[in-house]
C-alpha atoms as a PDB file:
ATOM      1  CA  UNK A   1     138.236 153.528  30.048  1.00  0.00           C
ATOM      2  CA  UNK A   2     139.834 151.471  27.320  1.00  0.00           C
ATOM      3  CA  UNK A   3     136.826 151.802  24.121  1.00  0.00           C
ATOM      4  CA  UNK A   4     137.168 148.604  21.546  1.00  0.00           C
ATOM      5  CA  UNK A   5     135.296 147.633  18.273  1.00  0.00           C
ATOM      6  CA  UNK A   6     135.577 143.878  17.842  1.00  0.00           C
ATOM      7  CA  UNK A   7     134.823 142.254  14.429  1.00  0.00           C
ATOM      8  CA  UNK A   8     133.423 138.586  14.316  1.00  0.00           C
ATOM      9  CA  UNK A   9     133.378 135.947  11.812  1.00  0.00           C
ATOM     10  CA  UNK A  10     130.785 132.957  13.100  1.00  0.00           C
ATOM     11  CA  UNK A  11     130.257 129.891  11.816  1.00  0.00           C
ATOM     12  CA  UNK A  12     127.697 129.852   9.071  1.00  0.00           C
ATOM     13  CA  UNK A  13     124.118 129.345  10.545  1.00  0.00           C
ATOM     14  CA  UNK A  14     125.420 130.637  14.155  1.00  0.00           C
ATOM     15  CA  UNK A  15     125.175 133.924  13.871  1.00  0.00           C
ATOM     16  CA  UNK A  16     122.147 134.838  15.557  1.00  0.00           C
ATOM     17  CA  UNK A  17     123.173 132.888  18.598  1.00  0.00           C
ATOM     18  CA  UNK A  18     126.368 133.771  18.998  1.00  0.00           C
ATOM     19  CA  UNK A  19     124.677 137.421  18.933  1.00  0.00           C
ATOM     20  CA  UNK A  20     122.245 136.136  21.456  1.00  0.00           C
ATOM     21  CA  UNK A  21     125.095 135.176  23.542  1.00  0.00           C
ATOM     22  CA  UNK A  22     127.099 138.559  23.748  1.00  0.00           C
ATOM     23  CA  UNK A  23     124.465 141.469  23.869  1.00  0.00           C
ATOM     24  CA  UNK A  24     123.441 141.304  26.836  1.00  0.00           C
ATOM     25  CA  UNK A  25     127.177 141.309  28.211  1.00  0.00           C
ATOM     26  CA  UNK A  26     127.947 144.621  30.606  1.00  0.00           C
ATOM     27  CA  UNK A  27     130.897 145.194  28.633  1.00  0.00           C
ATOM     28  CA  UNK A  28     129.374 145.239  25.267  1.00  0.00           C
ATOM     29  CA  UNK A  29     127.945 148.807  24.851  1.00  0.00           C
ATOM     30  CA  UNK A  30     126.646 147.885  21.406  1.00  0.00           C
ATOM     31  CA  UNK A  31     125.712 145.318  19.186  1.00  0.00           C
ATOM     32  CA  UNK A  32     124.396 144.239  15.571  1.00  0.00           C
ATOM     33  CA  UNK A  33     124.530 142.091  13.587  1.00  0.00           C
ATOM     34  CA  UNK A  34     126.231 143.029   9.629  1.00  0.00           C
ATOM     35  CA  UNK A  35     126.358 141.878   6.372  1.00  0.00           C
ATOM     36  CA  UNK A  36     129.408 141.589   4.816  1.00  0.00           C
ATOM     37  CA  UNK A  37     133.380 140.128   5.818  1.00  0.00           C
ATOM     38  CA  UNK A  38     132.325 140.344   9.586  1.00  0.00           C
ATOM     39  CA  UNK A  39     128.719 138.757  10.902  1.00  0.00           C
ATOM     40  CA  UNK A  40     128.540 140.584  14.310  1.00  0.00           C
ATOM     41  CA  UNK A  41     130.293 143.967  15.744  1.00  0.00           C
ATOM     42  CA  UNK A  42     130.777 144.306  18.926  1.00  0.00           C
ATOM     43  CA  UNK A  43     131.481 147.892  20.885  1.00  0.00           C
ATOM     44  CA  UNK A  44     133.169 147.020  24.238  1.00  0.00           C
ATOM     45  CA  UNK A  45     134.472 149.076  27.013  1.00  0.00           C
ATOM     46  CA  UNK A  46     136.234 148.115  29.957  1.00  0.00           C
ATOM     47  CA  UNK A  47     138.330 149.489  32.469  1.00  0.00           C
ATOM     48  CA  UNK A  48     142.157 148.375  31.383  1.00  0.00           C
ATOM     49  CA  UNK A  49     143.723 146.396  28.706  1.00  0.00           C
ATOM     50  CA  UNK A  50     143.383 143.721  30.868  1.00  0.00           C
ATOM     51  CA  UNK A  51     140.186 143.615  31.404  1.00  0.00           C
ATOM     52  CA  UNK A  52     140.001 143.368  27.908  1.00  0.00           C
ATOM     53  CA  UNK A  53     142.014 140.401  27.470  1.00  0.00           C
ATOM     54  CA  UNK A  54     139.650 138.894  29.853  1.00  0.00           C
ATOM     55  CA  UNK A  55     137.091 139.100  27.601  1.00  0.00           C
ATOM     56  CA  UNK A  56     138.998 137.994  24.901  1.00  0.00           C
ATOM     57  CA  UNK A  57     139.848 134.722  26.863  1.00  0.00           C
ATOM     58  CA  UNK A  58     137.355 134.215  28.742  1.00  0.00           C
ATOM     59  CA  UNK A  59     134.095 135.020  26.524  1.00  0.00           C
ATOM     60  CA  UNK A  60     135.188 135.279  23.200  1.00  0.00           C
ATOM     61  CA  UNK A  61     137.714 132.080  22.755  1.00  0.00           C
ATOM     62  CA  UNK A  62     135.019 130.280  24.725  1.00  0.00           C
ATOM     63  CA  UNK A  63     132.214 130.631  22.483  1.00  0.00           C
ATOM     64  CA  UNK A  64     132.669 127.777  19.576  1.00  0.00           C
ATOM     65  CA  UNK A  65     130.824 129.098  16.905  1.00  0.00           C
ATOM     66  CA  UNK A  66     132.893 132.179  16.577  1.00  0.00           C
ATOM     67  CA  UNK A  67     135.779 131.258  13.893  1.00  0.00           C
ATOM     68  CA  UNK A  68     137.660 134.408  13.946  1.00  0.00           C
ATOM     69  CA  UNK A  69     138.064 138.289  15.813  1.00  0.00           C
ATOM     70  CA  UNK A  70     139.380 140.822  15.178  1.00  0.00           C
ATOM     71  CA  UNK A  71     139.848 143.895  17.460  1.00  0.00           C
ATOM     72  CA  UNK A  72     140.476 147.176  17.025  1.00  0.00           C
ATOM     73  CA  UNK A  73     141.198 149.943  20.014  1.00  0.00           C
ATOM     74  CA  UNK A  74     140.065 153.255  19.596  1.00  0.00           C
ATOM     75  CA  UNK A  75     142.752 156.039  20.438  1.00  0.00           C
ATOM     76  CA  UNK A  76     140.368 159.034  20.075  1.00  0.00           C
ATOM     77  CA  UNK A  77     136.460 159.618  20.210  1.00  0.00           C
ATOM     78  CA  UNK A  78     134.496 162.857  18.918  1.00  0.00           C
ATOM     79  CA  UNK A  79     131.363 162.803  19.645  1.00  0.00           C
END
């Protein structure tokens, strides 16, 4: 299971529906909604890498309000 944090930037005024848009997606474990450089965070978790880029291209890059991602993989989890 591939774990990923993705960081948003939305379009001003967009942020709660671009939010609206992604929580409720299987893949997104977690999400809120942050003050700061980034508007939403996103934890995701799929299967494989590709899987991932699925999401990437066929969620994300779909969704016109978002102006910018960025995604980081995690290589290790303590919990």
């Amino acid at each position: 299971m591939i774990e990923a944090f993705v960081l948003i930037v939305v379009k001003p005024g967009n942020e709660e529906k671009v939010y609206e848009k992604l929580k409720n997606d299987p893949r997104v474990k977690e999400a809120y909604r942050v003050y700061g450089e980034y508007d939403i965070i996103l934890r995701v978790e799929v299967p494989t890498i590709d899987d991932l880029d699925k999401f990437h291209d066929e969620t994300l890059r779909k969704i016109k309000e978002i102006e910018m991602t960025e995604t980081l993989i995690a290589s290790t989890y303590r919990g």
